[in-house]
N, C-alpha and C. Protein backbone atom coordinates (compact mmCIF):
# COMPACT_ATOMS: atom_id res chain seq x y z
N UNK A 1 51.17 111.52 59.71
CA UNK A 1 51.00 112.00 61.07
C UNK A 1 51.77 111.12 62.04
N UNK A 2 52.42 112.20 63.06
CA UNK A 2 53.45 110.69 63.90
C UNK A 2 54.77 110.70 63.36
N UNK A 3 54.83 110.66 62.16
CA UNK A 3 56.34 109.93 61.73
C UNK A 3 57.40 111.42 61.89
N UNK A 4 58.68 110.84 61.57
CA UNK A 4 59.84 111.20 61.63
C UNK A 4 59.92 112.27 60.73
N UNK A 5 59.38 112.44 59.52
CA UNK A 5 59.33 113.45 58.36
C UNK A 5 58.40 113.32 57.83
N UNK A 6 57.98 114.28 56.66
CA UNK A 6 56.84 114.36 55.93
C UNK A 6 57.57 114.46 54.54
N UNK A 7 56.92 113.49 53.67
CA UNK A 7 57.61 113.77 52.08
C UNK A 7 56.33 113.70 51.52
N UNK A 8 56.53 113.95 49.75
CA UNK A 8 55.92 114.11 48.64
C UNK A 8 56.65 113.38 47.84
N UNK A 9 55.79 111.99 47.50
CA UNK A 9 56.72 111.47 46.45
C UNK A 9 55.85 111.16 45.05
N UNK A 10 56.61 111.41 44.25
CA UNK A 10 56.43 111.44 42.95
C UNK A 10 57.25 111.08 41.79
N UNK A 11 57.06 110.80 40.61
CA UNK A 11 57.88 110.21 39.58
C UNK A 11 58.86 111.22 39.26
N UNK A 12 59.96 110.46 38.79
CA UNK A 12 61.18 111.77 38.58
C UNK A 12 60.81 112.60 37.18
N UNK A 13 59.94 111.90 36.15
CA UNK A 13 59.88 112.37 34.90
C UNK A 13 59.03 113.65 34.75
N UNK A 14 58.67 113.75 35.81
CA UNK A 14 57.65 114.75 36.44
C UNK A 14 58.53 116.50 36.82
N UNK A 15 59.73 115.99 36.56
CA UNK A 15 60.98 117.03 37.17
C UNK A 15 61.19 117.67 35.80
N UNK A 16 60.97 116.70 34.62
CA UNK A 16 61.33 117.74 33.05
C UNK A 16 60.28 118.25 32.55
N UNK A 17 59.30 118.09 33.06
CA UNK A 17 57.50 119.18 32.69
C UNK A 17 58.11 120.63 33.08
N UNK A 18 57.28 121.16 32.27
CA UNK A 18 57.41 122.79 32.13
C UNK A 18 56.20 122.91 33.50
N UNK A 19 56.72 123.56 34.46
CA UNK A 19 55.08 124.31 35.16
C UNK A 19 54.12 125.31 34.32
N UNK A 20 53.22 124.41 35.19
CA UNK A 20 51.31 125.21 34.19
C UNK A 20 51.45 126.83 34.23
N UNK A 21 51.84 127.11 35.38
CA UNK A 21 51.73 128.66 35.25
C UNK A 21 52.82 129.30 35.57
N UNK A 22 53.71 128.70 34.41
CA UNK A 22 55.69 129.36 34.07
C UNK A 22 55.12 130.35 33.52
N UNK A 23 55.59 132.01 33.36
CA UNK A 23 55.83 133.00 32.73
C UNK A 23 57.26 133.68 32.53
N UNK A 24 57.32 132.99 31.67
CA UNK A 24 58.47 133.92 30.93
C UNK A 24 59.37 134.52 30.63
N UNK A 25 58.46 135.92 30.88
CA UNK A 25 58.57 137.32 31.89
C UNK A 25 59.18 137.69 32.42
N UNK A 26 58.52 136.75 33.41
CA UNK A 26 58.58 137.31 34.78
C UNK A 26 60.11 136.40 35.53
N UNK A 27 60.19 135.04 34.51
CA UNK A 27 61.42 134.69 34.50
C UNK A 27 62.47 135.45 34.25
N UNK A 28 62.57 136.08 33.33
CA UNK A 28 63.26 136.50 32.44
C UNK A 28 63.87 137.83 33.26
N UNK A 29 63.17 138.31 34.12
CA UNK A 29 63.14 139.41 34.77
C UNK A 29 63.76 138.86 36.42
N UNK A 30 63.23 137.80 36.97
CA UNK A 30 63.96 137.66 38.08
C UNK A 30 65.42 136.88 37.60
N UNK A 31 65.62 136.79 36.42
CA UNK A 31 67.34 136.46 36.22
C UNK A 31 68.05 138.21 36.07
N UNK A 32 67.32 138.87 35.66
CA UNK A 32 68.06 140.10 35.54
C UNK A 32 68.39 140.84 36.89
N UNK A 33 67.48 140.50 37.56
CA UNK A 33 67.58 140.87 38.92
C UNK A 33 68.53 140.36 39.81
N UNK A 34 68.63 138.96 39.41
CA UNK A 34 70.10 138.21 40.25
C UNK A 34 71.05 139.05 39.47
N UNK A 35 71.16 138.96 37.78
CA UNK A 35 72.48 139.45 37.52
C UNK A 35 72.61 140.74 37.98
N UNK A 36 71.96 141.57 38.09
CA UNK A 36 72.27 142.46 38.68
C UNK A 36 72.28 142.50 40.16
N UNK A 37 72.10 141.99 40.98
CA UNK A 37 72.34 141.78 42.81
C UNK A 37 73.86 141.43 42.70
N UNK A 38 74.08 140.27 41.70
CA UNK A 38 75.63 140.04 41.49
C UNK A 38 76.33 140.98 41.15
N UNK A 39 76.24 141.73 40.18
CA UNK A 39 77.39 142.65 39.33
C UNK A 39 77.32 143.90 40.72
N UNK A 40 76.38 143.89 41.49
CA UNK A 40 76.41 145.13 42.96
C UNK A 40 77.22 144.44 43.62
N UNK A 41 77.82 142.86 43.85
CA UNK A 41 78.85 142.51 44.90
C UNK A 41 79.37 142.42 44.24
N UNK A 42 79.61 142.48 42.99
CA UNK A 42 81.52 142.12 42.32
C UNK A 42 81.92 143.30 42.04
N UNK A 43 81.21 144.74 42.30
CA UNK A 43 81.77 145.96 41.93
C UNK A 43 82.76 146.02 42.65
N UNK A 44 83.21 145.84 44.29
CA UNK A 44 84.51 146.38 44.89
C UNK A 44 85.60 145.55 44.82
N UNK A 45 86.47 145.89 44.43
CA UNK A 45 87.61 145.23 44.60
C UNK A 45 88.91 145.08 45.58
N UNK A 46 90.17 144.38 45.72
CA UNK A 46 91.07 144.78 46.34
C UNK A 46 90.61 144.57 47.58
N UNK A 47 91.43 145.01 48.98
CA UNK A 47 90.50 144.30 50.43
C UNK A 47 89.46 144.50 50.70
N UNK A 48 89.11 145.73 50.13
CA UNK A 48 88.24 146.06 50.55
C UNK A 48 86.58 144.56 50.17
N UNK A 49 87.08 144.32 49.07
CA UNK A 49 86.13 143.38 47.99
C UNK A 49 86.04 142.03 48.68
N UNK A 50 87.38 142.05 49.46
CA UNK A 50 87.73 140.96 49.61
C UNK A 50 87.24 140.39 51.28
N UNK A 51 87.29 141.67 51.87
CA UNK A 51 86.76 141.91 52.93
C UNK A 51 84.84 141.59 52.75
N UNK A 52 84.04 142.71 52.02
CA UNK A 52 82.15 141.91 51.58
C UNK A 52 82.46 140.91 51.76
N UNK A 53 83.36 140.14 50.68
CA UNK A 53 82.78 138.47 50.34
C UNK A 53 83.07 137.83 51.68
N UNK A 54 83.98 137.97 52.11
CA UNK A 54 84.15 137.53 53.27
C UNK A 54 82.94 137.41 54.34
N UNK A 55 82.54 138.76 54.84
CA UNK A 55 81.12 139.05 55.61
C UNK A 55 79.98 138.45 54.49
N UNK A 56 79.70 138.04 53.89
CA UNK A 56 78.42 137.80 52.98
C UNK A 56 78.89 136.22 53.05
N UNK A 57 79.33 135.62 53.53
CA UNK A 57 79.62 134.16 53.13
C UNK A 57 78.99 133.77 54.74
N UNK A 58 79.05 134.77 56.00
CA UNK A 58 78.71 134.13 57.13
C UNK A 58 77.91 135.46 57.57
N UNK A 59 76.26 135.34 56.98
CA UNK A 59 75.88 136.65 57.43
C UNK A 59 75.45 136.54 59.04
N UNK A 60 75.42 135.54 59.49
CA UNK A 60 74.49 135.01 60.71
C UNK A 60 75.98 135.23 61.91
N UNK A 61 77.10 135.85 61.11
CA UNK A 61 78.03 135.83 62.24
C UNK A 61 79.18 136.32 61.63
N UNK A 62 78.82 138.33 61.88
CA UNK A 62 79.73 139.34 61.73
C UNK A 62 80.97 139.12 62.25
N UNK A 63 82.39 138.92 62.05
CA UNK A 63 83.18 139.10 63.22
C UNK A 63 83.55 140.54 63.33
N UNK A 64 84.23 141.07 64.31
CA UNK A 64 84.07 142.23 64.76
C UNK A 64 85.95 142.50 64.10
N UNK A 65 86.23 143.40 64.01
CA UNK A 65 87.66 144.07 63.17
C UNK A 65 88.74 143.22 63.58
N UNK A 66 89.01 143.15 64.98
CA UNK A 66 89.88 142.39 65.20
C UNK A 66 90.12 140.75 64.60
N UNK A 67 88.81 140.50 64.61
CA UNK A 67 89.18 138.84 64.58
C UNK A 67 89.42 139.02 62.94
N UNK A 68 88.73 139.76 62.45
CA UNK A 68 89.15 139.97 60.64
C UNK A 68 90.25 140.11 60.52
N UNK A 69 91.02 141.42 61.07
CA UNK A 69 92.35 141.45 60.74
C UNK A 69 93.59 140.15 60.97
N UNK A 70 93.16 139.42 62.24
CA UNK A 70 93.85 137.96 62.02
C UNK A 70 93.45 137.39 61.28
N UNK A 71 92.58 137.00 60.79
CA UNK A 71 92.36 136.21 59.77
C UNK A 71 92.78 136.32 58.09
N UNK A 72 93.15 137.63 57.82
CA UNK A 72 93.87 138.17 56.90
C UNK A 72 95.10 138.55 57.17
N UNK A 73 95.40 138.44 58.15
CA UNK A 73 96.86 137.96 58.78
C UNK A 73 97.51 139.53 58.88
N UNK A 74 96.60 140.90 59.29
CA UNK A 74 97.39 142.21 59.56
C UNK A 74 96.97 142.12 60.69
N UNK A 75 97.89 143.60 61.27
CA UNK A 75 97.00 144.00 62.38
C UNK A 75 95.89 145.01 62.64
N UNK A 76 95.22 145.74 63.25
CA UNK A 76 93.83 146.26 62.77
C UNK A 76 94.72 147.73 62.03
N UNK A 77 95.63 147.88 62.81
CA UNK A 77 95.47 149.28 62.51
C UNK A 77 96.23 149.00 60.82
N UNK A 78 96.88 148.48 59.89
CA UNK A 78 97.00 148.09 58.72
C UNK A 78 96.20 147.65 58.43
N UNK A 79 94.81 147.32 58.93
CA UNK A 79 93.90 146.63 58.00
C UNK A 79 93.15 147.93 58.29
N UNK A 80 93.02 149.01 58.72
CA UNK A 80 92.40 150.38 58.83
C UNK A 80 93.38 151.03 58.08
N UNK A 81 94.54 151.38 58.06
CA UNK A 81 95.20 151.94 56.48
C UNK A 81 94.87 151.26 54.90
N UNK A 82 94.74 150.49 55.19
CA UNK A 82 94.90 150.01 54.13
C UNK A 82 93.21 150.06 53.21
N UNK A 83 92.49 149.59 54.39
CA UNK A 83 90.84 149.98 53.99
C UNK A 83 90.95 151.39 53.38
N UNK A 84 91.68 152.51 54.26
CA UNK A 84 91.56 153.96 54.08
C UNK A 84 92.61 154.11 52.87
N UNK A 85 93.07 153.45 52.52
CA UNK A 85 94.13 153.96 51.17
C UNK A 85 92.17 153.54 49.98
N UNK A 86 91.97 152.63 50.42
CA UNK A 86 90.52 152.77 49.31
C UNK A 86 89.37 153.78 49.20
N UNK A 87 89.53 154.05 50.30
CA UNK A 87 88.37 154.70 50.49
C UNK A 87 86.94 154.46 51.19
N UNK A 88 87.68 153.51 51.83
CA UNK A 88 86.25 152.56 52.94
C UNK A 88 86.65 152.56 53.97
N UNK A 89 86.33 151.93 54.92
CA UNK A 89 86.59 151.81 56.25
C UNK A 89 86.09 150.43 56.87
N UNK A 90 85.65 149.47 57.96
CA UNK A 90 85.30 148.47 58.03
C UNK A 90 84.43 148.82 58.46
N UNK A 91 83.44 149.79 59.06
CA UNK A 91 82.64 150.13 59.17
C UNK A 91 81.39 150.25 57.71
N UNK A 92 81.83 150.76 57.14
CA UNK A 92 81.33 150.92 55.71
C UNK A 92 81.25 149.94 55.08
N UNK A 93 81.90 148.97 55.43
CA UNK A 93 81.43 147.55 54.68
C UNK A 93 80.42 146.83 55.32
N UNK A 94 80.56 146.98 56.92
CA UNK A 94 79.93 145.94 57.81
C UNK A 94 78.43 146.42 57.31
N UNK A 95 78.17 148.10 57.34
CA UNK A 95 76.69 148.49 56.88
C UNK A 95 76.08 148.37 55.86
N UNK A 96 77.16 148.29 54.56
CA UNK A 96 77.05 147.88 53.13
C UNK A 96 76.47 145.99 53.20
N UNK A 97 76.87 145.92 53.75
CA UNK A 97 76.65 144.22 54.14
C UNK A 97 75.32 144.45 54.54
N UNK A 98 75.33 144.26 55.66
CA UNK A 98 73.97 144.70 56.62
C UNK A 98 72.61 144.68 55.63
N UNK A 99 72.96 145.96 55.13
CA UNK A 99 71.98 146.84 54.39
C UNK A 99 71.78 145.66 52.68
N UNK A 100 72.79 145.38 52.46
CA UNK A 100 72.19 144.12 51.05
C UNK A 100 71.68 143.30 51.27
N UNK A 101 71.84 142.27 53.10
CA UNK A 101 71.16 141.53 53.20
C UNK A 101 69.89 141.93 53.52
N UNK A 102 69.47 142.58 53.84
CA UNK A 102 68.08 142.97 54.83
C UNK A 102 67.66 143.58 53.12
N UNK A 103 68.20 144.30 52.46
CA UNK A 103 67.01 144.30 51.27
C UNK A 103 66.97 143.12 50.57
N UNK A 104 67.60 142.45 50.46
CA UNK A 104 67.41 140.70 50.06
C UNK A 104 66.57 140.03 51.06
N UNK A 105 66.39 139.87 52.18
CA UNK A 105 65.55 139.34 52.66
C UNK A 105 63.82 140.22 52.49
N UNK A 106 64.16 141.27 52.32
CA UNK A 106 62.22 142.00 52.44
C UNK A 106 62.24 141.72 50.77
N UNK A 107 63.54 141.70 49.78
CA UNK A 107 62.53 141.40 48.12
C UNK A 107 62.14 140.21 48.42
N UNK A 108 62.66 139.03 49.41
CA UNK A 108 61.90 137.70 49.04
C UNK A 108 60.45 137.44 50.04
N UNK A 109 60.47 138.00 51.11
CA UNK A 109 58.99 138.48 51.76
C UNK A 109 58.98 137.32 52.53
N UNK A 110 60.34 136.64 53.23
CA UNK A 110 59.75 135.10 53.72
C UNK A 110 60.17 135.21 54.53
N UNK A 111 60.77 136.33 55.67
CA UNK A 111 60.82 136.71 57.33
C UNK A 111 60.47 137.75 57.31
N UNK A 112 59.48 137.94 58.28
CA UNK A 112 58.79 138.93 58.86
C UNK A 112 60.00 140.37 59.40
N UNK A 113 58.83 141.34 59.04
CA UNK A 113 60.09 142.77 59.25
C UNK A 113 60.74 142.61 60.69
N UNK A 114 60.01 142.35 61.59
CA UNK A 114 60.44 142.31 63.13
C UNK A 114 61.95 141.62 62.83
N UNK A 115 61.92 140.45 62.37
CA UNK A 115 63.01 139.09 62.29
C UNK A 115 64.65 139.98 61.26
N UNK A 116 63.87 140.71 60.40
CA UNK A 116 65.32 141.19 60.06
C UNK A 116 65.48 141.94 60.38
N UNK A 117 64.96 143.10 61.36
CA UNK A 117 65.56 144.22 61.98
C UNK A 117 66.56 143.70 63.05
């Protein structure tokens, strides 16, 4: 109480114990679930692919088309052909984005619905 931080300290050997109530399972099942959240962002490829990873690396700060297209060094309207030679648009990614994070945040249940809308 008072101080600068709050810790828990404990022996390090304490770090290679199995936890009392590990299952399995249910392990076994939230790795399938990452691999699969992963293999849903490595499906697109080409700018479009290249464009997600991009937005998913800074979700807290969309940039808007323009500042993307400098940063990939076109100008919008080639970075709008070129989206459209795929079959996307930057629109369609920004919501594709959007929409993976916000169901990633309600599977982990640790911000309230208000906070990710």
């Amino acid at each position: 109480f008072g101080q600068a931080d709050n810790r828990v300290v404990f022996e390090r050997r304490f770090l290679d114990l199995p936890l009392p109530g590990a299952n399995p399972e249910v392990a076994r099942a939230c790795e399938e679930q990452c691999r699969a959240l992963l293999a849903r962002r490595q499906v697109r490829g080409g700018l479009a692919g290249r464009i997600r990873d991009r937005l998913l690396r800074t979700p807290g700060h969309l940039p808007d088309m323009q500042t993307l297209a400098m940063e990939l060094h076109l100008t919008v309207r080639t970075l709008r052909r070129r989206l459209d030679d795929e079959g996307s648009s930057y629109r369609l990614l920004l919501d594709e984005v959007r929409q993976a994070l916000a169901e990633e945040l309600l599977a982990t249940g640790a911000i309230r619905l208000e906070e990710i809308a």
